[in-house]
PDB file of N, CA and C in Angstrom:
ATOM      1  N   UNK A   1      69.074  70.727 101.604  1.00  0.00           N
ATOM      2  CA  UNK A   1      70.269  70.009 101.181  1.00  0.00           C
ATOM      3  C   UNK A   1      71.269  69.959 102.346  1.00  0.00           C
ATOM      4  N   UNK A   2      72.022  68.715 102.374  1.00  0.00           N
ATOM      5  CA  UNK A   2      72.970  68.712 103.383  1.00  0.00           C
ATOM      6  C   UNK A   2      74.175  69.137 103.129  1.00  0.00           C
ATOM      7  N   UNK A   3      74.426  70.425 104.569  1.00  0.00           N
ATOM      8  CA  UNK A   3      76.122  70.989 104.386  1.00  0.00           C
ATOM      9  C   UNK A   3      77.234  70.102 104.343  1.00  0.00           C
ATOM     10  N   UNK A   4      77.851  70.492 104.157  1.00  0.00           N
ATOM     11  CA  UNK A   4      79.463  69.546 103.855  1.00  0.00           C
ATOM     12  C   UNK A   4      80.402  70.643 104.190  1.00  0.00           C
ATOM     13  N   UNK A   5      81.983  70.013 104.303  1.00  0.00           N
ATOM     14  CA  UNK A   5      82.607  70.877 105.219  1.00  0.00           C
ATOM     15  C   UNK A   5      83.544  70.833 104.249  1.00  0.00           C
ATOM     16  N   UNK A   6      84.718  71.622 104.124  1.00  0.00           N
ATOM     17  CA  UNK A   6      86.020  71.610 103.432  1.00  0.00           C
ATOM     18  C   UNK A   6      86.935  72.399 103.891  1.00  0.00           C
ATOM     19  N   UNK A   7      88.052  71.857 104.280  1.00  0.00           N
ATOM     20  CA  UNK A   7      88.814  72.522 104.822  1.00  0.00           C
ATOM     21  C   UNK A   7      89.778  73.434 104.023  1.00  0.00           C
ATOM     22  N   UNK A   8      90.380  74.185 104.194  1.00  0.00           N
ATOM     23  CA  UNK A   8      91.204  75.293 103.574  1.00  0.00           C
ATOM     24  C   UNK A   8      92.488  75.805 103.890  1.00  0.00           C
ATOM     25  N   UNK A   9      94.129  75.404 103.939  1.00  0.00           N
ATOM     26  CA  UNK A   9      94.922  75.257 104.696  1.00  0.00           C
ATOM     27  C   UNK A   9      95.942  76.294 104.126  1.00  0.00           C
ATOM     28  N   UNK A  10      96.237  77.442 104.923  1.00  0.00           N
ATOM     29  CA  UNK A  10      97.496  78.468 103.752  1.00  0.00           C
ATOM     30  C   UNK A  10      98.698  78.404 104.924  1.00  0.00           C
ATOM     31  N   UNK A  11      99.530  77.902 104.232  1.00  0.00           N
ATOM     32  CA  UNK A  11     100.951  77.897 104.873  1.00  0.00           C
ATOM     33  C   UNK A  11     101.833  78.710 103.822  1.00  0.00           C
ATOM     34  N   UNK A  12     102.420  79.625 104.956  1.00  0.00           N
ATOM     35  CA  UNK A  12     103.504  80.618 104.345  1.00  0.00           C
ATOM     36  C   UNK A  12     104.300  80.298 103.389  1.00  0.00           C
ATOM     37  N   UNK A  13     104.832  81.122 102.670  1.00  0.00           N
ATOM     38  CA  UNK A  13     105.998  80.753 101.268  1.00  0.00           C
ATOM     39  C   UNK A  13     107.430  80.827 102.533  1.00  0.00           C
ATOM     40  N   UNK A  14     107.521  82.381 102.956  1.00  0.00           N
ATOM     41  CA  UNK A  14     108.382  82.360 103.633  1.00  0.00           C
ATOM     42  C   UNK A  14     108.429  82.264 105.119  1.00  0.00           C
ATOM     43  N   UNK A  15     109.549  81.773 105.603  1.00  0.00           N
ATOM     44  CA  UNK A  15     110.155  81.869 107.060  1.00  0.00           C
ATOM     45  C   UNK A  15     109.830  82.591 108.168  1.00  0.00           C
ATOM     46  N   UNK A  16     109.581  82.610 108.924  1.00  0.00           N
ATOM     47  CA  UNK A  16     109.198  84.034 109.866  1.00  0.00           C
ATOM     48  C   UNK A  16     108.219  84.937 109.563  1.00  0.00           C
ATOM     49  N   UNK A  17     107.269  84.346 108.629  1.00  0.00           N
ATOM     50  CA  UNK A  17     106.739  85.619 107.817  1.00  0.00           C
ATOM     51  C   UNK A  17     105.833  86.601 108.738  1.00  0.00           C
ATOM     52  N   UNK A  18     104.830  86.103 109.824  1.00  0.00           N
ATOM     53  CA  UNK A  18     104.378  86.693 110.722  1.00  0.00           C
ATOM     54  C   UNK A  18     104.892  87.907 111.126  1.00  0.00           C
ATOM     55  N   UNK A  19     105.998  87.992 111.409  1.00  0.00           N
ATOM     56  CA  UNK A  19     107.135  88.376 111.655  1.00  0.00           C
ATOM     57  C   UNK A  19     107.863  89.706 110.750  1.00  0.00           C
ATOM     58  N   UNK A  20     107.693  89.332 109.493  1.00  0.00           N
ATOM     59  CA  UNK A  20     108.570  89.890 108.245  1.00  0.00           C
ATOM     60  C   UNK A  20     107.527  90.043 107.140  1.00  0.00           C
ATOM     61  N   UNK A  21     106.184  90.435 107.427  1.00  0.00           N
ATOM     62  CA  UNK A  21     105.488  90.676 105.873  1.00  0.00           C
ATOM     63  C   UNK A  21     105.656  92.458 105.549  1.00  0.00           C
ATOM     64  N   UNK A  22     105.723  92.272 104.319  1.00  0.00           N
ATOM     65  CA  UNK A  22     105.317  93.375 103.882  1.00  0.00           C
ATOM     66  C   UNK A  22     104.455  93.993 104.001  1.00  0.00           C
ATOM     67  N   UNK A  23     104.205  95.593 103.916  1.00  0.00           N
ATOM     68  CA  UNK A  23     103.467  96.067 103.531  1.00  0.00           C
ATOM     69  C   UNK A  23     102.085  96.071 102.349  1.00  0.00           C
ATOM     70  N   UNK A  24     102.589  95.031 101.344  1.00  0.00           N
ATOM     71  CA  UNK A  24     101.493  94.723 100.292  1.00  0.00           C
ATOM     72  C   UNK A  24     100.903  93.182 100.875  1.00  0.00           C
ATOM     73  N   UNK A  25     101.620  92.413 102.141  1.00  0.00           N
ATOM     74  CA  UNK A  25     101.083  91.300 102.509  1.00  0.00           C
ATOM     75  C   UNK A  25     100.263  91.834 103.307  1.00  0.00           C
ATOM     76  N   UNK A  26     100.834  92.745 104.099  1.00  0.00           N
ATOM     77  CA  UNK A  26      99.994  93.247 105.432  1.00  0.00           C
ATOM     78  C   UNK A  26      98.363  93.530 105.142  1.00  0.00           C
ATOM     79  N   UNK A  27      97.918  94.382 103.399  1.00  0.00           N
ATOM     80  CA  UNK A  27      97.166  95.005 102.931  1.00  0.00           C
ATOM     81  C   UNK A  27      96.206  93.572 102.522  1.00  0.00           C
ATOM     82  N   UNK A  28      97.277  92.332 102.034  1.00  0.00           N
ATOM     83  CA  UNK A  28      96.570  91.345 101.318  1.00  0.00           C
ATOM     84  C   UNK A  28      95.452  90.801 103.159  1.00  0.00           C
ATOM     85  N   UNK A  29      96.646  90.620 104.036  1.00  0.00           N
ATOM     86  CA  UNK A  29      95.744  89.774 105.163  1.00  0.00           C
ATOM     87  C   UNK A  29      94.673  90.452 105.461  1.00  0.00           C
ATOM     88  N   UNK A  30      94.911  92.043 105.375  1.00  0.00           N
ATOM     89  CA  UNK A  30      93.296  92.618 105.927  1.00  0.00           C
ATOM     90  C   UNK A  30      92.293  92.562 105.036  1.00  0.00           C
ATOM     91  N   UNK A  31      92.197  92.240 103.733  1.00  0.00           N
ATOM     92  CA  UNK A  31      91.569  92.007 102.939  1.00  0.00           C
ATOM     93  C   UNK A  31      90.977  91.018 103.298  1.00  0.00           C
ATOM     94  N   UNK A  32      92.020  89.667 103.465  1.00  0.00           N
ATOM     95  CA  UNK A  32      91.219  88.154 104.053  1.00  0.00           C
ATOM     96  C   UNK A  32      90.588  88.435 105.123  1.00  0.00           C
ATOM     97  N   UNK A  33      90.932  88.832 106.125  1.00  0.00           N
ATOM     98  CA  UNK A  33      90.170  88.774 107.048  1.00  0.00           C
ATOM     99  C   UNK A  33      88.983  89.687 107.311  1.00  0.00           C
ATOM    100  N   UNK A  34      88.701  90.602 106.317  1.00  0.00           N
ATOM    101  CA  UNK A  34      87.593  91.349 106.010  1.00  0.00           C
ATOM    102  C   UNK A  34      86.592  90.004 105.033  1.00  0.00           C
ATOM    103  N   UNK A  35      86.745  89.376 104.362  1.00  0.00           N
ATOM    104  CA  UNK A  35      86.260  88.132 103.594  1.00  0.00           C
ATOM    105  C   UNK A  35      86.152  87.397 104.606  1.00  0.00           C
ATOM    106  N   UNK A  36      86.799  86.705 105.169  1.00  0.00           N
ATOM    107  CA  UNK A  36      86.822  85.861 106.304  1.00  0.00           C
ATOM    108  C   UNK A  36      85.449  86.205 107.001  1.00  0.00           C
ATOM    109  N   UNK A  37      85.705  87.313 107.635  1.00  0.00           N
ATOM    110  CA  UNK A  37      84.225  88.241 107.977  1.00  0.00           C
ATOM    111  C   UNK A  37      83.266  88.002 107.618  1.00  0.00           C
ATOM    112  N   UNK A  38      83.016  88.371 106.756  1.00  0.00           N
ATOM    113  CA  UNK A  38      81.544  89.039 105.800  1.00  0.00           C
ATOM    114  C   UNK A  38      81.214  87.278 105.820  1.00  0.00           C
ATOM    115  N   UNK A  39      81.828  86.252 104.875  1.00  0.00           N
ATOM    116  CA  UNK A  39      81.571  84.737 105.114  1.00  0.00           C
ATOM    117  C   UNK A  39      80.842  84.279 106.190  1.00  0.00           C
ATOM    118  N   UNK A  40      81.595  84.614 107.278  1.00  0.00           N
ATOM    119  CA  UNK A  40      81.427  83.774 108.914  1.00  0.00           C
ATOM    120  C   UNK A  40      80.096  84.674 109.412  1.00  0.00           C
ATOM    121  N   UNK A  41      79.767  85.984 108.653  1.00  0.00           N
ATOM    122  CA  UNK A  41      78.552  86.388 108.950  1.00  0.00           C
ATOM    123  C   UNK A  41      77.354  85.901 108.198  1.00  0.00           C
ATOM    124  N   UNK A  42      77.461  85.246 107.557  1.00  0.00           N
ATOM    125  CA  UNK A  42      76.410  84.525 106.171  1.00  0.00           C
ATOM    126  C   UNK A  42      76.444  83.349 106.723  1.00  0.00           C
ATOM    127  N   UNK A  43      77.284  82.932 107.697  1.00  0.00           N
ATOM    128  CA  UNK A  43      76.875  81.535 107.817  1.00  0.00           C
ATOM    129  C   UNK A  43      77.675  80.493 107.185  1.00  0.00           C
ATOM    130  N   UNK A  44      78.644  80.913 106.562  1.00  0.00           N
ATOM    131  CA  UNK A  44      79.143  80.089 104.923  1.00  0.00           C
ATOM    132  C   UNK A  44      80.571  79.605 105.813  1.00  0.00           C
ATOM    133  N   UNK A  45      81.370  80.371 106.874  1.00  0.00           N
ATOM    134  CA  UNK A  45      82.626  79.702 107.558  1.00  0.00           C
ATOM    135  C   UNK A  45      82.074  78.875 109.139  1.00  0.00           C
ATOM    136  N   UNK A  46      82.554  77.622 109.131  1.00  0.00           N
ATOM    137  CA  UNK A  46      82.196  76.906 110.025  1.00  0.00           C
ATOM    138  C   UNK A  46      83.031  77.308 111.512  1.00  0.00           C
ATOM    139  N   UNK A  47      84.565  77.248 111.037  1.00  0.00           N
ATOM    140  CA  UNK A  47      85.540  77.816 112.152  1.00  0.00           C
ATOM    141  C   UNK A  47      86.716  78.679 111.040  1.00  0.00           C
ATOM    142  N   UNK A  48      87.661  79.294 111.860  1.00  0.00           N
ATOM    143  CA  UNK A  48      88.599  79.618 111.284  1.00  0.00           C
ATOM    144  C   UNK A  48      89.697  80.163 112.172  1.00  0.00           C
ATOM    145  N   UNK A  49      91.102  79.708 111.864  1.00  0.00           N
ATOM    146  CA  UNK A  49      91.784  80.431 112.597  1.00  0.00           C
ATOM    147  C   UNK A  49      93.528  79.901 111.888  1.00  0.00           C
ATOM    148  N   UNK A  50      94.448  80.354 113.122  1.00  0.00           N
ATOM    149  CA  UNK A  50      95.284  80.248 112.651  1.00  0.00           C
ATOM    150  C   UNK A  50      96.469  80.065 113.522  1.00  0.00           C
ATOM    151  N   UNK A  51      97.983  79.102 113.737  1.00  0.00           N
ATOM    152  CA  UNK A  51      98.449  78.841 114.795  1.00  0.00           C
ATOM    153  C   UNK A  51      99.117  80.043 114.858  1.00  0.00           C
ATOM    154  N   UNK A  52      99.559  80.076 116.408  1.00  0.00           N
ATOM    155  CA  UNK A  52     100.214  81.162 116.768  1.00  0.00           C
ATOM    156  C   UNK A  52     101.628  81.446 116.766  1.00  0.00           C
ATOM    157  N   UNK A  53     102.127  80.452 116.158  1.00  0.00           N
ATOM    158  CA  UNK A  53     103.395  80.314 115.369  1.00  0.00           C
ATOM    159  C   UNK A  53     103.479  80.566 114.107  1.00  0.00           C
ATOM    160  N   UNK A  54     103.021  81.066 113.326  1.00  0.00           N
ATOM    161  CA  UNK A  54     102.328  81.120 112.111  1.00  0.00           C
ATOM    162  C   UNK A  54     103.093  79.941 110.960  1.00  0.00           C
ATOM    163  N   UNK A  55     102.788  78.903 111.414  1.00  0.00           N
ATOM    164  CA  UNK A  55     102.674  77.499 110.607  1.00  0.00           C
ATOM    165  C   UNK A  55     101.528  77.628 109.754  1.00  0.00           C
ATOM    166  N   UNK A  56     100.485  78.271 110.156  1.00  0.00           N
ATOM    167  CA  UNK A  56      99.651  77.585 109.014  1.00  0.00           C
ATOM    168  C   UNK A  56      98.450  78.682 109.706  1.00  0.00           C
ATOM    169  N   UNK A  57      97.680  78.647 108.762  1.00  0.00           N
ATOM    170  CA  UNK A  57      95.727  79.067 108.975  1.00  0.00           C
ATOM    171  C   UNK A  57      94.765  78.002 108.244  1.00  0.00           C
ATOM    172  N   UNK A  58      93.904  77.596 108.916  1.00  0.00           N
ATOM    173  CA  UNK A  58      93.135  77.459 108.369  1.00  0.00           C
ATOM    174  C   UNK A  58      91.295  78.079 108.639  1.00  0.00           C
ATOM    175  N   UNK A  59      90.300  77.576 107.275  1.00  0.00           N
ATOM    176  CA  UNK A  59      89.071  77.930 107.327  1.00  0.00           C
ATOM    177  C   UNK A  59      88.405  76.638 107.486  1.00  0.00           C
ATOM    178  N   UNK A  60      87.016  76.669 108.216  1.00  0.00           N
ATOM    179  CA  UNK A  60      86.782  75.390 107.435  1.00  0.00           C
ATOM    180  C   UNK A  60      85.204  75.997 107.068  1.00  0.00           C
ATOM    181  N   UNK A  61      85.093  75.999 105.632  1.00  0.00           N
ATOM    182  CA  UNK A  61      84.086  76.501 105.486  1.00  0.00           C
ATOM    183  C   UNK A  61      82.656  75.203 105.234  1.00  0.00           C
ATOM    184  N   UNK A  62      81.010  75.554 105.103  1.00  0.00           N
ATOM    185  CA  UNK A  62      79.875  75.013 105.267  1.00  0.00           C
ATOM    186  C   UNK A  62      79.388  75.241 103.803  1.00  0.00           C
ATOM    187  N   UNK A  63      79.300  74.394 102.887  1.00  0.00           N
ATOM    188  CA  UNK A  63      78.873  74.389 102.003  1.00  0.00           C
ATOM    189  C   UNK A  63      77.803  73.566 101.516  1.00  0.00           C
ATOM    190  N   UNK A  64      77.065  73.668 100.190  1.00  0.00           N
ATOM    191  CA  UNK A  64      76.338  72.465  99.575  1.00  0.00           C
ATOM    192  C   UNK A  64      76.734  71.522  98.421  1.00  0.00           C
ATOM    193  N   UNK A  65      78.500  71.859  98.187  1.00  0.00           N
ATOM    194  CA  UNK A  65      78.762  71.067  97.125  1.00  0.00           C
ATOM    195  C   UNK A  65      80.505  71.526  97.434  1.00  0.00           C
ATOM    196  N   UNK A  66      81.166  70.826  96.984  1.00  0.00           N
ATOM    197  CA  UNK A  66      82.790  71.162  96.585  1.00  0.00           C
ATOM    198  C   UNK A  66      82.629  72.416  95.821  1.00  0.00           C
ATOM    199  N   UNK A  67      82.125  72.967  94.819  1.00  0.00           N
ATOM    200  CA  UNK A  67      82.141  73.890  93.922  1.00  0.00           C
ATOM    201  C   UNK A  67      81.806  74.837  94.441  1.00  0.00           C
ATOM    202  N   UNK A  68      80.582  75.278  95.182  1.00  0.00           N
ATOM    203  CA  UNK A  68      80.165  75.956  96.229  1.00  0.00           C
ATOM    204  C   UNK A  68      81.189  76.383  97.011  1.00  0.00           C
ATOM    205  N   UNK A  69      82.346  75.773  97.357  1.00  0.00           N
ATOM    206  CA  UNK A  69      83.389  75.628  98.631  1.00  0.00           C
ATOM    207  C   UNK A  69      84.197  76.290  97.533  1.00  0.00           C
ATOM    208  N   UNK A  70      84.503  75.651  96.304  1.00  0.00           N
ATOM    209  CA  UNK A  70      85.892  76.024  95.443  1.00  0.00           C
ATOM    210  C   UNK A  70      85.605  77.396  95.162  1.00  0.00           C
ATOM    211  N   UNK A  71      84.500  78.005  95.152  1.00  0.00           N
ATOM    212  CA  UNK A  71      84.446  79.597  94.961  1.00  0.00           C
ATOM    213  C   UNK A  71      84.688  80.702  95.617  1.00  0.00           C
ATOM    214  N   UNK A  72      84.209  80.204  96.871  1.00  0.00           N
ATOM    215  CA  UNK A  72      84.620  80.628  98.071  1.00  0.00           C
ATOM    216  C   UNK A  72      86.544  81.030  98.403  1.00  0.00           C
ATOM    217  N   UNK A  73      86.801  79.863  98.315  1.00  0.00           N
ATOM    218  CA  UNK A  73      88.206  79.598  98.045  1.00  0.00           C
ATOM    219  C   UNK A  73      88.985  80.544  97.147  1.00  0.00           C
ATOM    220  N   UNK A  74      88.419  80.265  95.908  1.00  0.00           N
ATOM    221  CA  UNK A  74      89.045  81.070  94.843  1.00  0.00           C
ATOM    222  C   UNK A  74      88.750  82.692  94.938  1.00  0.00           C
ATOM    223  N   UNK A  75      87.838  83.164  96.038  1.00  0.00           N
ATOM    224  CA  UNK A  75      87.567  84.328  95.819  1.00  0.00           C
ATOM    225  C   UNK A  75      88.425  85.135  97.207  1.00  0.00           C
ATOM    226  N   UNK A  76      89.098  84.263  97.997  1.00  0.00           N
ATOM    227  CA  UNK A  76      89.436  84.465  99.480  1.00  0.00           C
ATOM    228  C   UNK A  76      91.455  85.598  98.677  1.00  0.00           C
ATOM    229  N   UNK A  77      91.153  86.533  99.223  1.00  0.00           N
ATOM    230  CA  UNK A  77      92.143  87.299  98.927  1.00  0.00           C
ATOM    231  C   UNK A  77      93.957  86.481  99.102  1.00  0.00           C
ATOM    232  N   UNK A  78      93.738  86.224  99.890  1.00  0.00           N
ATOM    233  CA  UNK A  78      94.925  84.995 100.279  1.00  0.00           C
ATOM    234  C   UNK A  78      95.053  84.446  99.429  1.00  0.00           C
ATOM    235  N   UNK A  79      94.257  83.532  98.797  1.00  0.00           N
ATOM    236  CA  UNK A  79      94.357  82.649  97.932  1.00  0.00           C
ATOM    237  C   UNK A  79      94.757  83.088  96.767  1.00  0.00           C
ATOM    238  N   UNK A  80      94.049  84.433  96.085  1.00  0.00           N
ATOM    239  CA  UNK A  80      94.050  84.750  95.049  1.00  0.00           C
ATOM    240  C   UNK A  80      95.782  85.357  94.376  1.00  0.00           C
ATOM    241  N   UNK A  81      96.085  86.149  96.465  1.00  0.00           N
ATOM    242  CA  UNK A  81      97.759  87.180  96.274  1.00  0.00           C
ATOM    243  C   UNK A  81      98.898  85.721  95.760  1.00  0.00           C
ATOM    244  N   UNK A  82      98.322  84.664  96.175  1.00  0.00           N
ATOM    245  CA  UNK A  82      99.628  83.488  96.104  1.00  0.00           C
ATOM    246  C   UNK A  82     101.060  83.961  96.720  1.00  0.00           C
ATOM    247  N   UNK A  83     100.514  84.527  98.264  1.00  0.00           N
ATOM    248  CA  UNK A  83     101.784  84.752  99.415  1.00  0.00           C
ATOM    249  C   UNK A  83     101.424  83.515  99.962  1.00  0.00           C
ATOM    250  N   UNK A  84     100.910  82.356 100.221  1.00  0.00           N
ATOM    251  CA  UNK A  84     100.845  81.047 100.705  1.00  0.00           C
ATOM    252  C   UNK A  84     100.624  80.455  99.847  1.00  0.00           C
ATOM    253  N   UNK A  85     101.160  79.187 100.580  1.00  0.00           N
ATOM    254  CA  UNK A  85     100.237  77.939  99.333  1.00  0.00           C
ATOM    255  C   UNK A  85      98.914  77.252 100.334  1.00  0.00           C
ATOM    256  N   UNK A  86      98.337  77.476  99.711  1.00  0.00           N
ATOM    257  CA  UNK A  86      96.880  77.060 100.161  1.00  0.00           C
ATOM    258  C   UNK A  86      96.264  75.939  99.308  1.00  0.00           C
ATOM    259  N   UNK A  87      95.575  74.999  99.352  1.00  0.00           N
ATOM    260  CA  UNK A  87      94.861  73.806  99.277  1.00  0.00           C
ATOM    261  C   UNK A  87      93.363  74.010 100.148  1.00  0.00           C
ATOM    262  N   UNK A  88      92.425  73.158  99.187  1.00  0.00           N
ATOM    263  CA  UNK A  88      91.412  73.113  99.495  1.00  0.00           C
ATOM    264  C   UNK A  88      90.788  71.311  99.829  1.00  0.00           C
ATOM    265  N   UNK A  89      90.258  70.745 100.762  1.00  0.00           N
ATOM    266  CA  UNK A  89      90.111  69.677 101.010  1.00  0.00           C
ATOM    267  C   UNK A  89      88.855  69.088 101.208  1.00  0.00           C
ATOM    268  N   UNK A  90      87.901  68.408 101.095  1.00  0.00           N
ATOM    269  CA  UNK A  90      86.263  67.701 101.897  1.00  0.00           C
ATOM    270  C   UNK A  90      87.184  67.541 103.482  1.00  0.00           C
ATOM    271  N   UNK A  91      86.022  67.965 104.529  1.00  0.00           N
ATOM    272  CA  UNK A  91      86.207  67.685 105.432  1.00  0.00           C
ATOM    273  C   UNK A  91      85.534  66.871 106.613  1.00  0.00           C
ATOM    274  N   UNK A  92      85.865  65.559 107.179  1.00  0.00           N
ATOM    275  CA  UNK A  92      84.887  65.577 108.138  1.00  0.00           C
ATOM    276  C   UNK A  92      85.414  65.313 109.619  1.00  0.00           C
ATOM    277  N   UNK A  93      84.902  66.064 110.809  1.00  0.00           N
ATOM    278  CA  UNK A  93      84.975  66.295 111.927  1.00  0.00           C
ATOM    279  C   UNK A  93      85.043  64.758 112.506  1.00  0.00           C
ATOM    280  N   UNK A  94      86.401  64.709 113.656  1.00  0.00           N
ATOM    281  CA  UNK A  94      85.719  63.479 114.277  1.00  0.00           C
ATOM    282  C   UNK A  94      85.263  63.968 115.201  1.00  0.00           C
ATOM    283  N   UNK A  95      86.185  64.369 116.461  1.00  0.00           N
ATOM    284  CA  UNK A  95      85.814  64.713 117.389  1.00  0.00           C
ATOM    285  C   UNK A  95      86.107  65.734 117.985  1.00  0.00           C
ATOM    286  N   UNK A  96      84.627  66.395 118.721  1.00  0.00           N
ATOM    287  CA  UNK A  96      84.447  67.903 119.177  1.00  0.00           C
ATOM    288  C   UNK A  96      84.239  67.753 120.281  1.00  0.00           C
ATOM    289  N   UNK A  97      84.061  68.876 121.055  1.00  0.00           N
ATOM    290  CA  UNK A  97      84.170  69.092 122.621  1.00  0.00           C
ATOM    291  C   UNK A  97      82.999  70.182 122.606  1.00  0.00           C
TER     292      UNK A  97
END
């Protein structure tokens, strides 16, 4: 079956947050990025990252269906704490280097 891509976009609630998280955010990001992990080792995250301004992160994960992708999503610790607002999207690449 052919992969499909979907992108995954969490932009901060608050201001500076990089900057100013808590202690229970601090606990939520190592969580994601322990998920983030374990994913990108299965094969299941295509890229991922995040600007260095902290505007935004995104995933873009490799799936075989939207639903496939929406679980993923729904299971990503980030998503679940609702310290960002995150959206899930179909994605397709134009151009790579």
């Amino acid at each position: 079956m052919e992969q499909l891509y979907f992108l995954e976009t969490a932009i901060p609630k608050k201001e500076n947050w990089l900057q100013n998280m808590t202690e229970e955010e601090k606990a939520v990001m190592a969580q994601h990025f322990a998920y983030v992990n374990q994913l990108f080792s299965e094969g299941k995250i295509f890229f991922s990252g995040a600007c260095t301004d902290g505007a935004m992160g995104i995933i873009i994960y490799q799936a075989e269906s939207y639903e496939s992708a929406f679980e993923m999503f729904q299971n990503d610790p980030l998503v679940k704490s609702g310290i960002t607002n995150t959206d899930l999207h179909p994605f397709k690449a134009g151009h790579m280097q």
